[in-house]
PDB file of N, CA and C in Angstrom:
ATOM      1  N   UNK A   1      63.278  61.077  94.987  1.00  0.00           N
ATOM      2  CA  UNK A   1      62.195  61.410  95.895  1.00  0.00           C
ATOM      3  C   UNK A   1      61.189  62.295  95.152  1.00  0.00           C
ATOM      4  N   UNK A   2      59.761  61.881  95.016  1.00  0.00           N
ATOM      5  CA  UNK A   2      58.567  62.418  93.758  1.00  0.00           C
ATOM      6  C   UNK A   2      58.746  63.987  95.210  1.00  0.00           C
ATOM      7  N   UNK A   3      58.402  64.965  94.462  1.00  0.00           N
ATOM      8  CA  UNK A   3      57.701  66.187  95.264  1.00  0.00           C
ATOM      9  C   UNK A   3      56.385  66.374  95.429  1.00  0.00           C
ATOM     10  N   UNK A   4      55.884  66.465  96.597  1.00  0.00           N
ATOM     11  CA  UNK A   4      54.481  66.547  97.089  1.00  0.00           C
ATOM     12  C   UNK A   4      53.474  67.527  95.790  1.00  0.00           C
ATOM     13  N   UNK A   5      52.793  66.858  95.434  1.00  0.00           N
ATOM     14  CA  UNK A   5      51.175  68.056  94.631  1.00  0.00           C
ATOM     15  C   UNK A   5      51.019  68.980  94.965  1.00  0.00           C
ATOM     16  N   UNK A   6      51.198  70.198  94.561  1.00  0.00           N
ATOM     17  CA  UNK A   6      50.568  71.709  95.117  1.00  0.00           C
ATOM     18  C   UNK A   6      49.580  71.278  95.752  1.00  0.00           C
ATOM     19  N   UNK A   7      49.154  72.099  96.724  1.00  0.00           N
ATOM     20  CA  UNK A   7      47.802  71.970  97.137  1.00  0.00           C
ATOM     21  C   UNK A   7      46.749  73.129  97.092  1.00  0.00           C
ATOM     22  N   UNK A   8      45.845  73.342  96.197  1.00  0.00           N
ATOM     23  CA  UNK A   8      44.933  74.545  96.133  1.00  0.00           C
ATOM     24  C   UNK A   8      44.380  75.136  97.566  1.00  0.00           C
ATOM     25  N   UNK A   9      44.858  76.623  97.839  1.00  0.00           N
ATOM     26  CA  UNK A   9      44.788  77.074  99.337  1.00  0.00           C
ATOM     27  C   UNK A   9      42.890  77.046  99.757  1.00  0.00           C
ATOM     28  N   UNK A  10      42.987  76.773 100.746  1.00  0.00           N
ATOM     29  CA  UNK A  10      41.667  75.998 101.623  1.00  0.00           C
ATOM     30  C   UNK A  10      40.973  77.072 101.018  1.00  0.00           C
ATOM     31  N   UNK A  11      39.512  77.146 100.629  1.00  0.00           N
ATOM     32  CA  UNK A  11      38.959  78.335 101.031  1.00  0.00           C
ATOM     33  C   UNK A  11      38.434  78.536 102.187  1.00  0.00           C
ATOM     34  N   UNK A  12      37.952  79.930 102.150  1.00  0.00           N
ATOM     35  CA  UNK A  12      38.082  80.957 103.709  1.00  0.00           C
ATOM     36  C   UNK A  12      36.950  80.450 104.275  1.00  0.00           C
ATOM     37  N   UNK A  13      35.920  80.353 105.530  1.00  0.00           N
ATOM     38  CA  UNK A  13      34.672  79.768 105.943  1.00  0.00           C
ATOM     39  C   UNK A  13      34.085  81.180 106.200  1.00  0.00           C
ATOM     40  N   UNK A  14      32.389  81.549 105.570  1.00  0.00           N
ATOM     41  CA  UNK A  14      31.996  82.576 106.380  1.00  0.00           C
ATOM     42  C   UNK A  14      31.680  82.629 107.245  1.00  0.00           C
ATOM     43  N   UNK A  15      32.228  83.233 108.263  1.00  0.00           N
ATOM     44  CA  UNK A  15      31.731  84.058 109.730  1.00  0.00           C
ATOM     45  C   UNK A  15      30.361  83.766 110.378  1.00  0.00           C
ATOM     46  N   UNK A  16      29.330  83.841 109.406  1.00  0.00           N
ATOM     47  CA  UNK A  16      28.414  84.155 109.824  1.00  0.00           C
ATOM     48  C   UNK A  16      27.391  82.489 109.471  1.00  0.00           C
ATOM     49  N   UNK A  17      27.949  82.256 108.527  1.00  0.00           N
ATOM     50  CA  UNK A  17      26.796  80.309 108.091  1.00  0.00           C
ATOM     51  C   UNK A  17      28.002  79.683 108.065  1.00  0.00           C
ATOM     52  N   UNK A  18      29.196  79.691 108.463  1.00  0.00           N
ATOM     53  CA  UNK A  18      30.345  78.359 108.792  1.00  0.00           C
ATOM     54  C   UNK A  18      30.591  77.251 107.637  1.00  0.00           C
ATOM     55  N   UNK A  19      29.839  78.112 106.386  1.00  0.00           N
ATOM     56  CA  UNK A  19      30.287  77.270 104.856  1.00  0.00           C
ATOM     57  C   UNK A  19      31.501  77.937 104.282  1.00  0.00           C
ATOM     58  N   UNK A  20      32.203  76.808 103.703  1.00  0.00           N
ATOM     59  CA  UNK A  20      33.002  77.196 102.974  1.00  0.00           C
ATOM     60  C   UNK A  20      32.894  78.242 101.791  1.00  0.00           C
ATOM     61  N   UNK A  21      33.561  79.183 101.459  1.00  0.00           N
ATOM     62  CA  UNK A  21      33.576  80.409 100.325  1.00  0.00           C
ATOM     63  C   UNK A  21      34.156  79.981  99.152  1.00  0.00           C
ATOM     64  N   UNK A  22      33.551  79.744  98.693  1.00  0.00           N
ATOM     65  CA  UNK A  22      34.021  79.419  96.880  1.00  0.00           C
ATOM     66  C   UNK A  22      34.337  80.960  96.662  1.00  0.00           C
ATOM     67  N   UNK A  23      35.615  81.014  95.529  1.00  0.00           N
ATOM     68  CA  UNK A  23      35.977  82.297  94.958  1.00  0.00           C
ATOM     69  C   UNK A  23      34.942  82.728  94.177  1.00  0.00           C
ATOM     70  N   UNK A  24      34.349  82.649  93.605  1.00  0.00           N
ATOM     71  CA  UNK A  24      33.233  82.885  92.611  1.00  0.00           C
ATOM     72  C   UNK A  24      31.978  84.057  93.986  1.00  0.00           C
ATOM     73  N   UNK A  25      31.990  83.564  95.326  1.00  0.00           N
ATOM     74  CA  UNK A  25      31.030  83.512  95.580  1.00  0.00           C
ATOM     75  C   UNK A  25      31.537  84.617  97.038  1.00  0.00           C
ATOM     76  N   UNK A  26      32.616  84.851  97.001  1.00  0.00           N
ATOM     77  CA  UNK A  26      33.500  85.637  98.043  1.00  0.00           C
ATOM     78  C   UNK A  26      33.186  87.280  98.057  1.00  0.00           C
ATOM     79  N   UNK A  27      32.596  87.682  99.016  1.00  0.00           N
ATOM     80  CA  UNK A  27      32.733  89.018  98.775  1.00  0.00           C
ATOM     81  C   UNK A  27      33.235  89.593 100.247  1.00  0.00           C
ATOM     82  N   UNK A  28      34.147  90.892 100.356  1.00  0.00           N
ATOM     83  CA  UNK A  28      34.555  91.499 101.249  1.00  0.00           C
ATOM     84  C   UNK A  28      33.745  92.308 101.976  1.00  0.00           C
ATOM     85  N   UNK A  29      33.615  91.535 102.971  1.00  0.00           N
ATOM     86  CA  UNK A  29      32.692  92.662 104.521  1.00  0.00           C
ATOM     87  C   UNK A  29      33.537  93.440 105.335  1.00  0.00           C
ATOM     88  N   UNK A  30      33.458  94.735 105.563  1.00  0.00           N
ATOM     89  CA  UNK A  30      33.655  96.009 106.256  1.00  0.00           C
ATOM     90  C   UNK A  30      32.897  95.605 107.420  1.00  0.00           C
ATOM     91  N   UNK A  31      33.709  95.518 108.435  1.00  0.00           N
ATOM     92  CA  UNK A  31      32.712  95.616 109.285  1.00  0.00           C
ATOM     93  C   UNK A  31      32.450  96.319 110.162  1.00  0.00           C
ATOM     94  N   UNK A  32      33.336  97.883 109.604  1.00  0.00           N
ATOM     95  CA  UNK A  32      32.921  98.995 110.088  1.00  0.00           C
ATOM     96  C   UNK A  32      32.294  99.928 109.031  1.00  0.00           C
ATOM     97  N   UNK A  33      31.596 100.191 108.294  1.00  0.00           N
ATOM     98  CA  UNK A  33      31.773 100.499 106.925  1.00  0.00           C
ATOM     99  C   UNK A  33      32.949 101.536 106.375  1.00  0.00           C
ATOM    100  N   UNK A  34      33.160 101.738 105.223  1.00  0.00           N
ATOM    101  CA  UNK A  34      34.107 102.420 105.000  1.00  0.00           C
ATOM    102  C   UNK A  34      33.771 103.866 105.015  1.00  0.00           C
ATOM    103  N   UNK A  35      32.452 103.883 104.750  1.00  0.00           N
ATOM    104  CA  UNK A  35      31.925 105.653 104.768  1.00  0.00           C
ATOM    105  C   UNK A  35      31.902 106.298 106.834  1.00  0.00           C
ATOM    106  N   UNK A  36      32.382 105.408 107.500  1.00  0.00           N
ATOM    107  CA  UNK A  36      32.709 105.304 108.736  1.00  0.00           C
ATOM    108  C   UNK A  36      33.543 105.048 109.486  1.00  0.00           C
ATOM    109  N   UNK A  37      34.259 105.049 108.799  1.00  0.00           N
ATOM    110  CA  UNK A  37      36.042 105.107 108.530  1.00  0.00           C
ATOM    111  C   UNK A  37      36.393 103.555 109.120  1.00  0.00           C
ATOM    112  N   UNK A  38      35.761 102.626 108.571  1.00  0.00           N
ATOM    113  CA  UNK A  38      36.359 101.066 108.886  1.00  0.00           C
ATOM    114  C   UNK A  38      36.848 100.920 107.886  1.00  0.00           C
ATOM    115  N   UNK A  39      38.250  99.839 108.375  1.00  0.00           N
ATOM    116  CA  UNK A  39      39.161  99.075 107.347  1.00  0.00           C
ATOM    117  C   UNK A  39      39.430  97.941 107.212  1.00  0.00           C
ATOM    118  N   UNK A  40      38.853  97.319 108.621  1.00  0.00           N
ATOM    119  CA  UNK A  40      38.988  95.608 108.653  1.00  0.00           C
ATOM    120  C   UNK A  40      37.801  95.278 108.040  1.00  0.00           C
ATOM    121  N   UNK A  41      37.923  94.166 107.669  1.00  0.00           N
ATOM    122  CA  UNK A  41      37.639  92.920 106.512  1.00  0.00           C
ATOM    123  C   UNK A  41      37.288  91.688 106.626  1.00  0.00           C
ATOM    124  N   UNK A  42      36.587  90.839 106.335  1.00  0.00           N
ATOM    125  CA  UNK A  42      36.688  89.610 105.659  1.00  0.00           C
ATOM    126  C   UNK A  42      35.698  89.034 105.240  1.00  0.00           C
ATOM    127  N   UNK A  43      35.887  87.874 104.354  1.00  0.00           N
ATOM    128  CA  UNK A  43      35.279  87.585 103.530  1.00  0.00           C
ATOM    129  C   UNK A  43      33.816  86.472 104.101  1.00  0.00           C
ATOM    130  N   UNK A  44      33.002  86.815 103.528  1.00  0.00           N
ATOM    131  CA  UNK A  44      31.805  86.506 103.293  1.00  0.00           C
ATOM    132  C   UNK A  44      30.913  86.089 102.076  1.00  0.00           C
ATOM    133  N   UNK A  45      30.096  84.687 102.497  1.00  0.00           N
ATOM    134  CA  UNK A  45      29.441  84.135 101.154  1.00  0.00           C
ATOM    135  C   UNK A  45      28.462  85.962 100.923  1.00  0.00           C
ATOM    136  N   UNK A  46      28.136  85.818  99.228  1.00  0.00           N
ATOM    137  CA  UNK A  46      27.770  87.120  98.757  1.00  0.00           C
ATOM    138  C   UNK A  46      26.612  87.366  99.506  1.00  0.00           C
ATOM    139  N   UNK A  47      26.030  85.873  99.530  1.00  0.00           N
ATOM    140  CA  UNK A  47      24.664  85.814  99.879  1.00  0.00           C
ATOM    141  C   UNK A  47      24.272  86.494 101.426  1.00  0.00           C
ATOM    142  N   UNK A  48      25.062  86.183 101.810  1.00  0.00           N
ATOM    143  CA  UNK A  48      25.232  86.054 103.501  1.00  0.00           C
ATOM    144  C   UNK A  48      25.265  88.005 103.321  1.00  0.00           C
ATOM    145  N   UNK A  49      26.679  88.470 103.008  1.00  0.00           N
ATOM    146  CA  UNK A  49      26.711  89.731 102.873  1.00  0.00           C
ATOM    147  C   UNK A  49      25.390  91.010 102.198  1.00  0.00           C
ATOM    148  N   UNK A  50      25.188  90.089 101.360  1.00  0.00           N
ATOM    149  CA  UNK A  50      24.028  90.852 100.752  1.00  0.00           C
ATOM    150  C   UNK A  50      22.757  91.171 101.989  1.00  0.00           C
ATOM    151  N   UNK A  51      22.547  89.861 102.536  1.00  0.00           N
ATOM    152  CA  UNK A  51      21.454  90.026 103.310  1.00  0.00           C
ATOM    153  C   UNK A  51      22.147  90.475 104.594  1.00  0.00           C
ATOM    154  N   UNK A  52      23.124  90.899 105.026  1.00  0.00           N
ATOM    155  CA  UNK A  52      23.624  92.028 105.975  1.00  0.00           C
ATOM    156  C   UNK A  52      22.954  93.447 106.036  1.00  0.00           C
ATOM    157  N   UNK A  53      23.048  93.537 104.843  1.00  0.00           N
ATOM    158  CA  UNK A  53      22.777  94.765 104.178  1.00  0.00           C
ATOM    159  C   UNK A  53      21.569  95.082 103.953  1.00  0.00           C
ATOM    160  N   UNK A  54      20.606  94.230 103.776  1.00  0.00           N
ATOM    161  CA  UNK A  54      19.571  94.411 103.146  1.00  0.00           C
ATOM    162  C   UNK A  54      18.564  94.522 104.256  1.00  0.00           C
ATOM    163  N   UNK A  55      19.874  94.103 105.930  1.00  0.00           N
ATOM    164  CA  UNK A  55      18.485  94.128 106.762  1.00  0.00           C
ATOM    165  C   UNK A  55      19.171  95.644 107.477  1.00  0.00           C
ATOM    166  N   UNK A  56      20.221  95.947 107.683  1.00  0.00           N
ATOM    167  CA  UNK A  56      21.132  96.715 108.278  1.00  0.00           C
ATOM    168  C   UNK A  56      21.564  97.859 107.797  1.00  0.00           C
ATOM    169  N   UNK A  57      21.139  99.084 108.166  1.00  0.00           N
ATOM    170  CA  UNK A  57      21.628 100.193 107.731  1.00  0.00           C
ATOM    171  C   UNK A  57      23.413 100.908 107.862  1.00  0.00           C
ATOM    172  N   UNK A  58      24.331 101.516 107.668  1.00  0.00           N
ATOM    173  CA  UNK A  58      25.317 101.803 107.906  1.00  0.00           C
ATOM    174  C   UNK A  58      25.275 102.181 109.462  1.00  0.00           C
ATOM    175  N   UNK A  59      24.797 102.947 109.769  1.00  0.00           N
ATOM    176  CA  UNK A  59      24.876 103.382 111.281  1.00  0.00           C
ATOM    177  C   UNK A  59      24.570 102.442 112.412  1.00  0.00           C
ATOM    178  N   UNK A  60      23.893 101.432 112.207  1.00  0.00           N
ATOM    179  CA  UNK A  60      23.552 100.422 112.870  1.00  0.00           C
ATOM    180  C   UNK A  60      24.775  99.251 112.842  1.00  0.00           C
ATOM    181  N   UNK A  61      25.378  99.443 111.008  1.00  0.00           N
ATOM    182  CA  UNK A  61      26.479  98.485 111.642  1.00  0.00           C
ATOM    183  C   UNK A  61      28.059  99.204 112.130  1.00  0.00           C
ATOM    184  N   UNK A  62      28.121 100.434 112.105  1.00  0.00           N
ATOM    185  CA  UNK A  62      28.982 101.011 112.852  1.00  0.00           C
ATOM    186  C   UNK A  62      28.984 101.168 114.227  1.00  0.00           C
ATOM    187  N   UNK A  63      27.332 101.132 114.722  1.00  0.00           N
ATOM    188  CA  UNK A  63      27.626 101.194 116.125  1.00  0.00           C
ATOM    189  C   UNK A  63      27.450 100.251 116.769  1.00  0.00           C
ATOM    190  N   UNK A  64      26.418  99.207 116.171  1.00  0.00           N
ATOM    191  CA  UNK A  64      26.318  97.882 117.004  1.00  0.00           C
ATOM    192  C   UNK A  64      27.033  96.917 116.631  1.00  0.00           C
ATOM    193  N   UNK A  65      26.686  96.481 115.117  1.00  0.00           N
ATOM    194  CA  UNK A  65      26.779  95.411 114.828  1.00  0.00           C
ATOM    195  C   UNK A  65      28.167  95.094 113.819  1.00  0.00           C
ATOM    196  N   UNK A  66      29.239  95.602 114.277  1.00  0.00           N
ATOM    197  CA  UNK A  66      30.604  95.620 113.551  1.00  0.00           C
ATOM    198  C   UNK A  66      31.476  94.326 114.178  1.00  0.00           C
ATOM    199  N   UNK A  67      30.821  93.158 114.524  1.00  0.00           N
ATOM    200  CA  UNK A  67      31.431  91.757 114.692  1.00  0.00           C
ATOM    201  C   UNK A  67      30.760  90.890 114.035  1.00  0.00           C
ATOM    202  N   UNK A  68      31.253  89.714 113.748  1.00  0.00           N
ATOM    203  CA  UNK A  68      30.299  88.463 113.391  1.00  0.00           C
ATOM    204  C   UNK A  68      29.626  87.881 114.019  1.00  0.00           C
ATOM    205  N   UNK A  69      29.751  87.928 115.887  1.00  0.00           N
ATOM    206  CA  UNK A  69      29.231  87.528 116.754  1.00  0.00           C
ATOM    207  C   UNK A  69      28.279  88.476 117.305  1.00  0.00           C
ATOM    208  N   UNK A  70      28.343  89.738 117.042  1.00  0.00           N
ATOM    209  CA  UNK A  70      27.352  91.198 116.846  1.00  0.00           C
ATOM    210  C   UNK A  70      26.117  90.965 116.020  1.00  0.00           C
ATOM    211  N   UNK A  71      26.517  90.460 114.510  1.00  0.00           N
ATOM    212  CA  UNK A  71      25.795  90.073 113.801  1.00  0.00           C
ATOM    213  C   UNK A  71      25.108  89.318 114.069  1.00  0.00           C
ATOM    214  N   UNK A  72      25.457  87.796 114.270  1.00  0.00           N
ATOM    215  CA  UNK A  72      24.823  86.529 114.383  1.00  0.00           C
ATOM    216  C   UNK A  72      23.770  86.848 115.947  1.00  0.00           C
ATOM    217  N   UNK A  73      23.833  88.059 116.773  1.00  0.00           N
ATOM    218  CA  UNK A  73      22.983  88.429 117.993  1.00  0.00           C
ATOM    219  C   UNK A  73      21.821  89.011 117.293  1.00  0.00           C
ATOM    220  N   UNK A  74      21.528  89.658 116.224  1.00  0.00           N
ATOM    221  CA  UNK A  74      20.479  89.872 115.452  1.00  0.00           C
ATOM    222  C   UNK A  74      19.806  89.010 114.914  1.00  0.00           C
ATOM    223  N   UNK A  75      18.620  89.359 115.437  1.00  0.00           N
ATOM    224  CA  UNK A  75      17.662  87.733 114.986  1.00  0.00           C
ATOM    225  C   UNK A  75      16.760  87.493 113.959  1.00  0.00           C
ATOM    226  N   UNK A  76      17.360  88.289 113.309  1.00  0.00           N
ATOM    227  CA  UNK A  76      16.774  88.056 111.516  1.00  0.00           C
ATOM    228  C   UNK A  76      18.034  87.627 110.622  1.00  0.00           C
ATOM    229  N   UNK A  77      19.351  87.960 111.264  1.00  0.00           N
ATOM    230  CA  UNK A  77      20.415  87.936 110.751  1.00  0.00           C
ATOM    231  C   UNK A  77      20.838  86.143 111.169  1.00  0.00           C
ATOM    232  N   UNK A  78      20.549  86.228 112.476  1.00  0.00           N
ATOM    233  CA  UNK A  78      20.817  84.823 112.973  1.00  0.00           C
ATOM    234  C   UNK A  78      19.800  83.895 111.985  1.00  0.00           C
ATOM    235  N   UNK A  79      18.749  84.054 112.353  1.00  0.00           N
ATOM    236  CA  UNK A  79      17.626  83.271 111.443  1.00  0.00           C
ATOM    237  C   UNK A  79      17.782  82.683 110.078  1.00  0.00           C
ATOM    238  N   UNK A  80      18.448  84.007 109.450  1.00  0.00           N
ATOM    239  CA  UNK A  80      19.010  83.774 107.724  1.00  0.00           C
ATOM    240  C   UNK A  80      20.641  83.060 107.855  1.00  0.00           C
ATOM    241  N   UNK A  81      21.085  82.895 109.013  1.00  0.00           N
ATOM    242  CA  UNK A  81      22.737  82.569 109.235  1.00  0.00           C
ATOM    243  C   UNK A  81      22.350  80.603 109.272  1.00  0.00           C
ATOM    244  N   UNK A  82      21.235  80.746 109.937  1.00  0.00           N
ATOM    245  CA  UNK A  82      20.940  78.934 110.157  1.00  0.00           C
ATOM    246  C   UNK A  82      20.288  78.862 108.807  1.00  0.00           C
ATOM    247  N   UNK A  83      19.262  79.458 108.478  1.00  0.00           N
ATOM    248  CA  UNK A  83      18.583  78.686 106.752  1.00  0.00           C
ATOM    249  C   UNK A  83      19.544  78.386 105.987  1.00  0.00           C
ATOM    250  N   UNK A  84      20.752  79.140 106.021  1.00  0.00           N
ATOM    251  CA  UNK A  84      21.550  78.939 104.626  1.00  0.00           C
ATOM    252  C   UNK A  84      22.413  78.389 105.129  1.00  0.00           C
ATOM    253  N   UNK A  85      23.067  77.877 106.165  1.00  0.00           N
ATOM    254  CA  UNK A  85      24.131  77.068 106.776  1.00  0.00           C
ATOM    255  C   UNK A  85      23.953  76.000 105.939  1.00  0.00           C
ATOM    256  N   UNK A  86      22.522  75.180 105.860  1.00  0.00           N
ATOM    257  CA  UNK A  86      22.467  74.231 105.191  1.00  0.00           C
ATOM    258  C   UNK A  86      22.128  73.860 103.598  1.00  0.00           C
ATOM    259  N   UNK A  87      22.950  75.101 102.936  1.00  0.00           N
ATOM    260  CA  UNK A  87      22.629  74.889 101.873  1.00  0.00           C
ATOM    261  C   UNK A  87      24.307  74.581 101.051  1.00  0.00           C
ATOM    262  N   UNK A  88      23.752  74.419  99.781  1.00  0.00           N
ATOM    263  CA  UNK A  88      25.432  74.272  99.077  1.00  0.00           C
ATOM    264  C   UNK A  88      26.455  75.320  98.935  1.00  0.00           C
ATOM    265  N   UNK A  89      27.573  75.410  99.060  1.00  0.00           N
ATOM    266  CA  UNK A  89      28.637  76.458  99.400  1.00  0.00           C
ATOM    267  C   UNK A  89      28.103  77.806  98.216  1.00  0.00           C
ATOM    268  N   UNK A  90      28.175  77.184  96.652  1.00  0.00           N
ATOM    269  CA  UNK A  90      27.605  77.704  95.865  1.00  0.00           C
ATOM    270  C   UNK A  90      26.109  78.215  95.442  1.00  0.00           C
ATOM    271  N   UNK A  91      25.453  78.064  96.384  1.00  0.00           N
ATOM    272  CA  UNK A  91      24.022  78.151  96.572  1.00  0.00           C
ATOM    273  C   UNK A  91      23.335  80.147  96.848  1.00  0.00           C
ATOM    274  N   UNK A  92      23.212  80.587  95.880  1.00  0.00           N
ATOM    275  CA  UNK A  92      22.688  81.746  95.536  1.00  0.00           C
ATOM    276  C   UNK A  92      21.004  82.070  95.344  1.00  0.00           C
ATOM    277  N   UNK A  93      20.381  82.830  96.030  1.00  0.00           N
ATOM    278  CA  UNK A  93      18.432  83.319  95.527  1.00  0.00           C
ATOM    279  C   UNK A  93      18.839  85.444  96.048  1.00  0.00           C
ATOM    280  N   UNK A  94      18.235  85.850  95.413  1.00  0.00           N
ATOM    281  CA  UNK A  94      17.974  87.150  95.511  1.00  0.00           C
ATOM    282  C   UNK A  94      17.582  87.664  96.796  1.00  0.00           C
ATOM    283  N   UNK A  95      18.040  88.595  96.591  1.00  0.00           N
ATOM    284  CA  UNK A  95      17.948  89.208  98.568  1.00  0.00           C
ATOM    285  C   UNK A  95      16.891  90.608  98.376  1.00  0.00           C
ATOM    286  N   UNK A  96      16.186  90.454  98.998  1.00  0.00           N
ATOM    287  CA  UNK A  96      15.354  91.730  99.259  1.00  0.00           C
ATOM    288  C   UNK A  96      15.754  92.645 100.892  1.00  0.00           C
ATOM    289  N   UNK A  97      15.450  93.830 100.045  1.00  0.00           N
ATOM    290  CA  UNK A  97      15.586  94.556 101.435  1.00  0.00           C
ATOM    291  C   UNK A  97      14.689  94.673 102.595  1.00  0.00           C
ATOM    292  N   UNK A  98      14.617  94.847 103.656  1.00  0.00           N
ATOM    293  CA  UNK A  98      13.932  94.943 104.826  1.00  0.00           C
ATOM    294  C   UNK A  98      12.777  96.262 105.185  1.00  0.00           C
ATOM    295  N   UNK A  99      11.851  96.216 105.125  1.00  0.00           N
ATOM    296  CA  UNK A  99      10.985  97.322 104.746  1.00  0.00           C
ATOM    297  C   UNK A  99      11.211  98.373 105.935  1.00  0.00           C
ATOM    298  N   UNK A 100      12.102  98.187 106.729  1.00  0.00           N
ATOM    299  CA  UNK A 100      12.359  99.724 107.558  1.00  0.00           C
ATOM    300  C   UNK A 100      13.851  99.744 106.486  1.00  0.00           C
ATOM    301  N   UNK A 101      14.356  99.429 105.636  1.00  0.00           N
ATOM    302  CA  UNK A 101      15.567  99.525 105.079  1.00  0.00           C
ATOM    303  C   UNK A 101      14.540 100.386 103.680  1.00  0.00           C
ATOM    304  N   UNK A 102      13.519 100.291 103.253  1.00  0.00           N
ATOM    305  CA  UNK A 102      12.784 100.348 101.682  1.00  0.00           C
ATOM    306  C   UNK A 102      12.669 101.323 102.249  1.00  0.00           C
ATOM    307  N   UNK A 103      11.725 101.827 103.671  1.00  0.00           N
ATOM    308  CA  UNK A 103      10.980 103.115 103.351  1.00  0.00           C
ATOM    309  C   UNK A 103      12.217 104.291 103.685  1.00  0.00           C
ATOM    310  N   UNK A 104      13.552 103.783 103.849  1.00  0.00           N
ATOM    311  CA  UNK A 104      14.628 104.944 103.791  1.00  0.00           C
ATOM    312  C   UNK A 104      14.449 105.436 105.708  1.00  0.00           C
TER     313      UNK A 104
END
């Protein structure tokens, strides 16, 4: 009797654009931050995470927006959650920050 092929474990889907996470491309979301004493987790395309951040200050995602369904209710966050849904799993462009995020 042959034994079944390993099978390479699924990757994880992000939360927030419902694409699959290539390891290369995986980064860990807090979604309480840690300077706010959060410890739960999970993983998120970089891209996706980056632009969390870039629109979202710490205090904003400690008090509001510490779900994926929190998140995806923000409508710049939602907005950038559908553009990139349809792009390739591996699909990376530079994230700028949000100019109430620039002027501090």
């Amino acid at each position: 009797m042959a034994r079944p092929e390993p099978q390479a474990p699924a990757e994880p889907i992000c939360p927030l654009c419902l694409r699959p996470v290539p390891p290369a491309e995986q980064d860990a979301h807090h979604w309480v931050p840690r300077s706010r004493g959060g410890r739960e987790t999970a993983i998120l395309h970089r891209i996706c995470h980056r632009q969390v951040h870039a629109l979202l200050d710490e205090d904003a995602l400690a008090r509001q927006y510490h779900s994926a369904q929190a998140l995806l209710g923000h409508p710049q966050v939602a907005a950038f959650a559908r553009w990139v849904s349809s792009k390739p799993p591996h699909f990376h462009e530079r994230t700028r920050k949000s100019r109430a995020l620039r002027r501090g």
